[in-house]
PDB file of N, CA and C in Angstrom:
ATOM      1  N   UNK A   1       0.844  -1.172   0.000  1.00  0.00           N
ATOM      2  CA  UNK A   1       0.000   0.000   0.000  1.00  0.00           C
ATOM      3  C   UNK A   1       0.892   1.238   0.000  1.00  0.00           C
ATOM      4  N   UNK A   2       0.247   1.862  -0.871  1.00  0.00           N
ATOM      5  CA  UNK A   2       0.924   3.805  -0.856  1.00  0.00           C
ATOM      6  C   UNK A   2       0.143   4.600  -0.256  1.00  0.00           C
ATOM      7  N   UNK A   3       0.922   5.518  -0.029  1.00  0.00           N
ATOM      8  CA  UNK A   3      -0.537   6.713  -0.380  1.00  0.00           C
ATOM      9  C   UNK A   3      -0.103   8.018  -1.249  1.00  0.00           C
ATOM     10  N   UNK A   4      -0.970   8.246  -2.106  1.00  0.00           N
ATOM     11  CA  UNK A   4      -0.797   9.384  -3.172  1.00  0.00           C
ATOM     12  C   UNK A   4      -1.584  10.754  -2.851  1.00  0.00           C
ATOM     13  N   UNK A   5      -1.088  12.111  -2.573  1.00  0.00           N
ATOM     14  CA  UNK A   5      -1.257  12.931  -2.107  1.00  0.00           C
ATOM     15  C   UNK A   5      -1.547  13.898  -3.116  1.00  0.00           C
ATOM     16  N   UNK A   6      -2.425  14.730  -2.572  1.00  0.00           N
ATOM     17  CA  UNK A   6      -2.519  16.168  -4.188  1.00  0.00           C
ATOM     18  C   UNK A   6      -2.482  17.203  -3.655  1.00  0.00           C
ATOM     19  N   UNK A   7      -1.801  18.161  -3.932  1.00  0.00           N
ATOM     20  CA  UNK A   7      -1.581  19.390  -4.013  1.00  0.00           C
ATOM     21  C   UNK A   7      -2.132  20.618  -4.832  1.00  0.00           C
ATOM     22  N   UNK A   8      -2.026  21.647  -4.270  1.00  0.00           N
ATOM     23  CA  UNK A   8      -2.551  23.039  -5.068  1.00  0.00           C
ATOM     24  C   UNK A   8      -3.758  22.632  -6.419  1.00  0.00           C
ATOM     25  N   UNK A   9      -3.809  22.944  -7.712  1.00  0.00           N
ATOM     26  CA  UNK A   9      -4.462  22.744  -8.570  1.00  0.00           C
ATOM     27  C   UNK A   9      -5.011  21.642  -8.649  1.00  0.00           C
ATOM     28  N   UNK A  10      -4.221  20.299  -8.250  1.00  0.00           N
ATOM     29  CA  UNK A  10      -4.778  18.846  -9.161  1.00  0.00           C
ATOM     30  C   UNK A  10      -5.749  17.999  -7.321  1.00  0.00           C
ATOM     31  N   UNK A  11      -5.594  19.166  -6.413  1.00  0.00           N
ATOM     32  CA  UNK A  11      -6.465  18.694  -4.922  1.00  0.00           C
ATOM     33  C   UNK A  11      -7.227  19.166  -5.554  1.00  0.00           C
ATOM     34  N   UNK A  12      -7.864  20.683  -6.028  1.00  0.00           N
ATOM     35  CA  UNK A  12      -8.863  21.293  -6.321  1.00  0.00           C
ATOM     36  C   UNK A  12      -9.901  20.424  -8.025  1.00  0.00           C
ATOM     37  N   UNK A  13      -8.907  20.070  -9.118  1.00  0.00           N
ATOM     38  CA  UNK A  13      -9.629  18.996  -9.849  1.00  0.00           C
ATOM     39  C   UNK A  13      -9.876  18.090  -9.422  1.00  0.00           C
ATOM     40  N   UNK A  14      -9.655  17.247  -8.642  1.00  0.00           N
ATOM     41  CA  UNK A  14      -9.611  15.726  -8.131  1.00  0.00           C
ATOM     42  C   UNK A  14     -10.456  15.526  -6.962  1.00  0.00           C
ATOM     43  N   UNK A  15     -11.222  17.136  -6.299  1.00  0.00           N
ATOM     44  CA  UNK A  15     -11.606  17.055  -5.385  1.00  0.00           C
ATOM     45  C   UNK A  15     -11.025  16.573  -4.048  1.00  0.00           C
ATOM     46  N   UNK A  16      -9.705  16.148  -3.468  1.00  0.00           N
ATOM     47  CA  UNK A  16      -9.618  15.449  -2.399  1.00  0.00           C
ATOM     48  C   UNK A  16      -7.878  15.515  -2.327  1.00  0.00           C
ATOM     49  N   UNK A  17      -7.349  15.743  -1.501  1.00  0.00           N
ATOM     50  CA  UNK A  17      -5.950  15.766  -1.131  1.00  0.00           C
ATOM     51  C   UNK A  17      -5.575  14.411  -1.379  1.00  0.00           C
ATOM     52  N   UNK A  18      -5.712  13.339  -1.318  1.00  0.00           N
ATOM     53  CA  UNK A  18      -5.260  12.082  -1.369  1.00  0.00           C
ATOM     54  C   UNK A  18      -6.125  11.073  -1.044  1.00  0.00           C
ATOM     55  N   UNK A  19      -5.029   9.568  -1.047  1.00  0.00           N
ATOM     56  CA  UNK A  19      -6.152   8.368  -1.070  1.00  0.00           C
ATOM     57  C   UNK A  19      -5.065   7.304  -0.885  1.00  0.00           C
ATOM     58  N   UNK A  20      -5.263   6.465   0.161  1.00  0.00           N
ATOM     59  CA  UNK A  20      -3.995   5.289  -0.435  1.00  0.00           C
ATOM     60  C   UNK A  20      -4.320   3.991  -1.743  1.00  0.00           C
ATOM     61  N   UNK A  21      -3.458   3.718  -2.124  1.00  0.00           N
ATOM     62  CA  UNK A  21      -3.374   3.130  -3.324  1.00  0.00           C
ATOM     63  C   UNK A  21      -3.125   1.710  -2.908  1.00  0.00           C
ATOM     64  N   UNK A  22      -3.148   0.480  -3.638  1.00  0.00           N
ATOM     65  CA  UNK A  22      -2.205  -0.695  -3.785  1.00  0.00           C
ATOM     66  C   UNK A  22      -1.077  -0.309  -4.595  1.00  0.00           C
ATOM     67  N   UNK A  23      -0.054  -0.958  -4.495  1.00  0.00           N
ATOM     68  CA  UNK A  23       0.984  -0.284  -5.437  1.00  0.00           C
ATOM     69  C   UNK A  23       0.609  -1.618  -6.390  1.00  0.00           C
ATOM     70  N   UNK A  24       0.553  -2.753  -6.226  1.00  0.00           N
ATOM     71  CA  UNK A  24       0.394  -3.705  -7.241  1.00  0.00           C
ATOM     72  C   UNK A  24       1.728  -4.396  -8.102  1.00  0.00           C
ATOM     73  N   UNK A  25       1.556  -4.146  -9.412  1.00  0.00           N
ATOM     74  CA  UNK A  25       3.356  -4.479 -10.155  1.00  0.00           C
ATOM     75  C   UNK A  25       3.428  -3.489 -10.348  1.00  0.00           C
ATOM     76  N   UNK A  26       3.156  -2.223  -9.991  1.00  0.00           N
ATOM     77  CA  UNK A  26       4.200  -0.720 -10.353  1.00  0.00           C
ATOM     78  C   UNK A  26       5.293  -0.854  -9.545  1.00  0.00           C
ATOM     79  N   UNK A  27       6.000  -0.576 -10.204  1.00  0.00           N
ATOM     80  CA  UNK A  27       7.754  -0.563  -9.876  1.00  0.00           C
ATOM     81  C   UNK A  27       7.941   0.607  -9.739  1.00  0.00           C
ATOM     82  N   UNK A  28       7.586   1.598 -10.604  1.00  0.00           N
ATOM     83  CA  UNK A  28       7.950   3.159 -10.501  1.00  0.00           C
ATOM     84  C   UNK A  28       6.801   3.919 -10.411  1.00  0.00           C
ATOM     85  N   UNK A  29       7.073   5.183  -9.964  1.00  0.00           N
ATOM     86  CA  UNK A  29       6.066   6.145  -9.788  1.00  0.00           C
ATOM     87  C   UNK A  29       5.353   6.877 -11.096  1.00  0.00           C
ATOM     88  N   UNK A  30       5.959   6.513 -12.154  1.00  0.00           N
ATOM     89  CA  UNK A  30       5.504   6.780 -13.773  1.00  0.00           C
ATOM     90  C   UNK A  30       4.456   5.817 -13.531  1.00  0.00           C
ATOM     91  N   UNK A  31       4.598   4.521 -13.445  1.00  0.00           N
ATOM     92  CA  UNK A  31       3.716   3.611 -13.434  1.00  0.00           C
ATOM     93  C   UNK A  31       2.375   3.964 -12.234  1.00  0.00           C
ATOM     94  N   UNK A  32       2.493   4.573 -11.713  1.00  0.00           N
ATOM     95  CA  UNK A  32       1.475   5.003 -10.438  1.00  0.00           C
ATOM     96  C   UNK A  32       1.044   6.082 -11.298  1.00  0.00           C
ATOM     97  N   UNK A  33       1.706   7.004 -11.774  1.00  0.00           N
ATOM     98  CA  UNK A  33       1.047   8.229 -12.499  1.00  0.00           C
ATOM     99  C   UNK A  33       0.147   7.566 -13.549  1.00  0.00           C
ATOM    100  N   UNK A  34       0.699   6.821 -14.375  1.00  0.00           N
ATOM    101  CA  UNK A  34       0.002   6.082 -15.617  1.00  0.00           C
ATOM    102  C   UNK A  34      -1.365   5.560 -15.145  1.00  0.00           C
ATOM    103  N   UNK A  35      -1.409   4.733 -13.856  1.00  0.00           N
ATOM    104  CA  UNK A  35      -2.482   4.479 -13.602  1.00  0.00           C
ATOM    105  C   UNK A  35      -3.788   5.218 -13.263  1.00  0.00           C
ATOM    106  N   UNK A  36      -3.190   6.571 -12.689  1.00  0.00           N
ATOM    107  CA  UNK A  36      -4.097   7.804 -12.201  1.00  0.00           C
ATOM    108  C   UNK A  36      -4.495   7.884 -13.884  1.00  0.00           C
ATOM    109  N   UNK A  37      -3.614   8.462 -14.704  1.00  0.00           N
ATOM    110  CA  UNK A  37      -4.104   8.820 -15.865  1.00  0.00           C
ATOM    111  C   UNK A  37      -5.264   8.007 -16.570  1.00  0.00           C
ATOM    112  N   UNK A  38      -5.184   6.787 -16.490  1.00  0.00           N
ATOM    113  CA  UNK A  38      -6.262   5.828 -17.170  1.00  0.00           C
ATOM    114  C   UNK A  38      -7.865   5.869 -16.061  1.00  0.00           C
ATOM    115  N   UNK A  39      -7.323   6.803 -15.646  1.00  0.00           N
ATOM    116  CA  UNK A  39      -9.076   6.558 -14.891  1.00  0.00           C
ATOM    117  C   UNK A  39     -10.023   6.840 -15.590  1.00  0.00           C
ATOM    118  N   UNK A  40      -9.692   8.142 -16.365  1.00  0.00           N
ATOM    119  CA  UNK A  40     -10.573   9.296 -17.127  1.00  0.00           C
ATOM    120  C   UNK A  40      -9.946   9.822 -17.789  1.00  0.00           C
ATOM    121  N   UNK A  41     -10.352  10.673 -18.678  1.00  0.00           N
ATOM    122  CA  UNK A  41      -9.922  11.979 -19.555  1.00  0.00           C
ATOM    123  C   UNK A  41      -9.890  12.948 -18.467  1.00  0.00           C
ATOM    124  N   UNK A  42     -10.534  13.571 -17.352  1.00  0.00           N
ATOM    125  CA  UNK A  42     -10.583  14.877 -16.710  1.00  0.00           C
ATOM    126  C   UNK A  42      -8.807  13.866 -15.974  1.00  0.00           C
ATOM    127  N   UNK A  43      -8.874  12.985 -15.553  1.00  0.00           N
ATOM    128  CA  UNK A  43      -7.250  12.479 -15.154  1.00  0.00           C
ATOM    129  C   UNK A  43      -6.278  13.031 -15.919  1.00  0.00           C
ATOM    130  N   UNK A  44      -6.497  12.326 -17.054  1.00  0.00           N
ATOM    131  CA  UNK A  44      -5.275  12.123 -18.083  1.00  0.00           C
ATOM    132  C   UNK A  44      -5.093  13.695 -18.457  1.00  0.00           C
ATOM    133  N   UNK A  45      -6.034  14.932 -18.367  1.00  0.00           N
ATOM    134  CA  UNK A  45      -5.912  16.055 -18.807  1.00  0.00           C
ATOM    135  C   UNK A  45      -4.814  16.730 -18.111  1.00  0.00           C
ATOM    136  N   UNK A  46      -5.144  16.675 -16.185  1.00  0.00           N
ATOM    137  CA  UNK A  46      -4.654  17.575 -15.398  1.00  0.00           C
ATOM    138  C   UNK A  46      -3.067  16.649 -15.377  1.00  0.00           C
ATOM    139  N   UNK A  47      -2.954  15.329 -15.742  1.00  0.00           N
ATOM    140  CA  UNK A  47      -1.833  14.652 -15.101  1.00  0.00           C
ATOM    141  C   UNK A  47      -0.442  14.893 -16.107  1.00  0.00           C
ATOM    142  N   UNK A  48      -0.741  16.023 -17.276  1.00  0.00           N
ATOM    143  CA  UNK A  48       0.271  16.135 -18.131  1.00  0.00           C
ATOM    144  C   UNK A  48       1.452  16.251 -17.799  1.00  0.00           C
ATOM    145  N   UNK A  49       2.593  15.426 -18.104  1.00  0.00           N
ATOM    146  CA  UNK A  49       3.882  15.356 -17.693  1.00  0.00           C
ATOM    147  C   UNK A  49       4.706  16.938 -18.459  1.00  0.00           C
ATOM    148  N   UNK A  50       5.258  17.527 -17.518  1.00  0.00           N
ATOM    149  CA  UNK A  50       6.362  18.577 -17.077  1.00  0.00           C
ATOM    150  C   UNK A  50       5.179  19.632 -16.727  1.00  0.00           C
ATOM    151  N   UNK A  51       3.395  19.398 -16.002  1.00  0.00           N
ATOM    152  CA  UNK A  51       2.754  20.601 -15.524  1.00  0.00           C
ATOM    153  C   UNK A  51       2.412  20.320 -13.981  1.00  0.00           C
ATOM    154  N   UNK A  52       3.196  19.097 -13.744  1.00  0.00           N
ATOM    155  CA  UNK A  52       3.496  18.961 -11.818  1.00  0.00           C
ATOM    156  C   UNK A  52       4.362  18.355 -11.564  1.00  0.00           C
ATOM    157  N   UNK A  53       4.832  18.343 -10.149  1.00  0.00           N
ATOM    158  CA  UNK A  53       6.063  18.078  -9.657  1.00  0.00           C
ATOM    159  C   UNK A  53       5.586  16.544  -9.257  1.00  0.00           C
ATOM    160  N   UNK A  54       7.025  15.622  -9.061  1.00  0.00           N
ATOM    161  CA  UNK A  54       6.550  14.365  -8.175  1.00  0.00           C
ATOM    162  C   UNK A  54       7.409  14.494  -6.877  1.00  0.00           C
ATOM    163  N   UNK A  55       6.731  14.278  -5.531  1.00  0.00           N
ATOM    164  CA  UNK A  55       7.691  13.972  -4.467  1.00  0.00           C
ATOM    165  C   UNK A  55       7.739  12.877  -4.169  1.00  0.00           C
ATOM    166  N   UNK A  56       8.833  11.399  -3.880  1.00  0.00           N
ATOM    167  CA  UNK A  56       8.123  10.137  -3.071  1.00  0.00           C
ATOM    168  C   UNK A  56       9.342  10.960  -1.669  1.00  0.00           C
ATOM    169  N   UNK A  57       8.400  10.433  -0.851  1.00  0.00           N
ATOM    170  CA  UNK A  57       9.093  10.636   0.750  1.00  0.00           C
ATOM    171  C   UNK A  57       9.326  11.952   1.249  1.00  0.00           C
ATOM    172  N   UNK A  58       8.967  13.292   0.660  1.00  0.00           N
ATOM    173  CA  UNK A  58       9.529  14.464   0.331  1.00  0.00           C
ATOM    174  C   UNK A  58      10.726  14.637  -0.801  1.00  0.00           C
ATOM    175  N   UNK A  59      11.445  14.323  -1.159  1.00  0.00           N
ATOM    176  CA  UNK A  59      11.949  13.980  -1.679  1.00  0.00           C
ATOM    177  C   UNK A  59      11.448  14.349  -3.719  1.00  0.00           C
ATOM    178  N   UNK A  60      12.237  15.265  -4.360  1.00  0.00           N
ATOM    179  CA  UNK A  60      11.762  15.746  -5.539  1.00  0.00           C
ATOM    180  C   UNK A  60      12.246  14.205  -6.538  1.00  0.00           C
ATOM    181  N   UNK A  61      11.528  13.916  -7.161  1.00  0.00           N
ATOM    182  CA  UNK A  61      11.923  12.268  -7.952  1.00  0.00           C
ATOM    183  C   UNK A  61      11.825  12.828  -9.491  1.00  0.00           C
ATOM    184  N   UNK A  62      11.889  11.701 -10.345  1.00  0.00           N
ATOM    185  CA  UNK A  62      11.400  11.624 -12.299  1.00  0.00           C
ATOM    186  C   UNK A  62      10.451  10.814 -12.190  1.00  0.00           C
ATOM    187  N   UNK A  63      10.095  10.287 -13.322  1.00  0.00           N
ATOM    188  CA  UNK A  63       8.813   9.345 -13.576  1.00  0.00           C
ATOM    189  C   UNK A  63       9.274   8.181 -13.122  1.00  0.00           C
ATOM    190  N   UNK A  64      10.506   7.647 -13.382  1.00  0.00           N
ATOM    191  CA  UNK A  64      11.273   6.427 -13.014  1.00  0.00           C
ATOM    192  C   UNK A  64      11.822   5.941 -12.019  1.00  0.00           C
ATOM    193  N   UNK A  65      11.836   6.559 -10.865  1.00  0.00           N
ATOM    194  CA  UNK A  65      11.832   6.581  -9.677  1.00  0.00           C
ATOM    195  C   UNK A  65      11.382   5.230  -8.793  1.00  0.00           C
ATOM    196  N   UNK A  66      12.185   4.656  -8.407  1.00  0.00           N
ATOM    197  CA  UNK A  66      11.268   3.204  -8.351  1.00  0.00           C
ATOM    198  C   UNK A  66      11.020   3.559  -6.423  1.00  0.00           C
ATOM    199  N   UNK A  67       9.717   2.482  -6.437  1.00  0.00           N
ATOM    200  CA  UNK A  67       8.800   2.796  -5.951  1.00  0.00           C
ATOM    201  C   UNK A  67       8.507   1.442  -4.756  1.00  0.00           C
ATOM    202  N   UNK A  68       8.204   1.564  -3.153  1.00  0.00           N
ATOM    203  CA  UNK A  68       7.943   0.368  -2.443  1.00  0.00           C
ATOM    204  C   UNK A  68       7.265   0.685  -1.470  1.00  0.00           C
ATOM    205  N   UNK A  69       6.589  -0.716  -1.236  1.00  0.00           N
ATOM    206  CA  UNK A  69       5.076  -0.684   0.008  1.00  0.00           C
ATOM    207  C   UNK A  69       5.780   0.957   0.974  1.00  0.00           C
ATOM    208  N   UNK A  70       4.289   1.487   1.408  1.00  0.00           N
ATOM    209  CA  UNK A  70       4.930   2.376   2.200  1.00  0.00           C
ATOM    210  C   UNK A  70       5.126   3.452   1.910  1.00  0.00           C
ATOM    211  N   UNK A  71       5.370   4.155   0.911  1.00  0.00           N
ATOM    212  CA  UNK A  71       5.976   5.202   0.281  1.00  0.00           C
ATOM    213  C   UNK A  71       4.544   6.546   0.045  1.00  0.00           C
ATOM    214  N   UNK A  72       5.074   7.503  -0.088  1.00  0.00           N
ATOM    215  CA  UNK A  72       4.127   8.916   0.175  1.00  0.00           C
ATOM    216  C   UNK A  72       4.392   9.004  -1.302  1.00  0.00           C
ATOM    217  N   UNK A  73       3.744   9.278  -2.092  1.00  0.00           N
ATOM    218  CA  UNK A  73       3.905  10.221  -3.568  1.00  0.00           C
ATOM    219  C   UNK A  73       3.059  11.283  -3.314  1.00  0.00           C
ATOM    220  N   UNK A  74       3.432  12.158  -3.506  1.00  0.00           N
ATOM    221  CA  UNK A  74       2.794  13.871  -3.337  1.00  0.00           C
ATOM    222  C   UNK A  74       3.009  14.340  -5.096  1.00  0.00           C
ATOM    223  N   UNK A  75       1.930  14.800  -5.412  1.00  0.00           N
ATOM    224  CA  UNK A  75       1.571  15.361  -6.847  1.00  0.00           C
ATOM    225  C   UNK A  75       1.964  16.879  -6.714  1.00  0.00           C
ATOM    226  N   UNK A  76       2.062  17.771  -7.356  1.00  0.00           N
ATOM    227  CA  UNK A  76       2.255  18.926  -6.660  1.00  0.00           C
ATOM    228  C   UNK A  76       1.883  19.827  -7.952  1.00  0.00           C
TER     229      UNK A  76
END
């Protein structure tokens, strides 16, 4: 289990600061983003790669960032 956090603009689309996740076979946090994206189109719109930041742990990451039980991803 994760938990994925939202920040500024994509709390206010998404309605809700966060939610914990299963991480499942995502290995990386691209792969956690990818999955947000396939929910919807209003997802896949706000989740455009280089128009938010990723944090795991605080911590500023890339898409590739690999990823384990436990871990905070903050959207920003």
């Amino acid at each position: 289990m994760i938990r994925v956090l939202y920040f500024a603009r994509l709390a206010e689309a998404f309605k809700k600061s966060g939610e914990p996740m299963m991480k499942g076979s995502a290995k990386t946090v691209g792969q956690i983003v990818d999955r947000l994206k396939a929910r919807d189109s209003h997802w896949e719109k706000m989740l455009v790669e280089g128009q938010f930041q990723i944090m795991v742990n605080k911590q500023i990451v890339n898409g590739d960032h690999p990823i384990k039980d436990g871990d905070e991803i903050a959207l920003v």
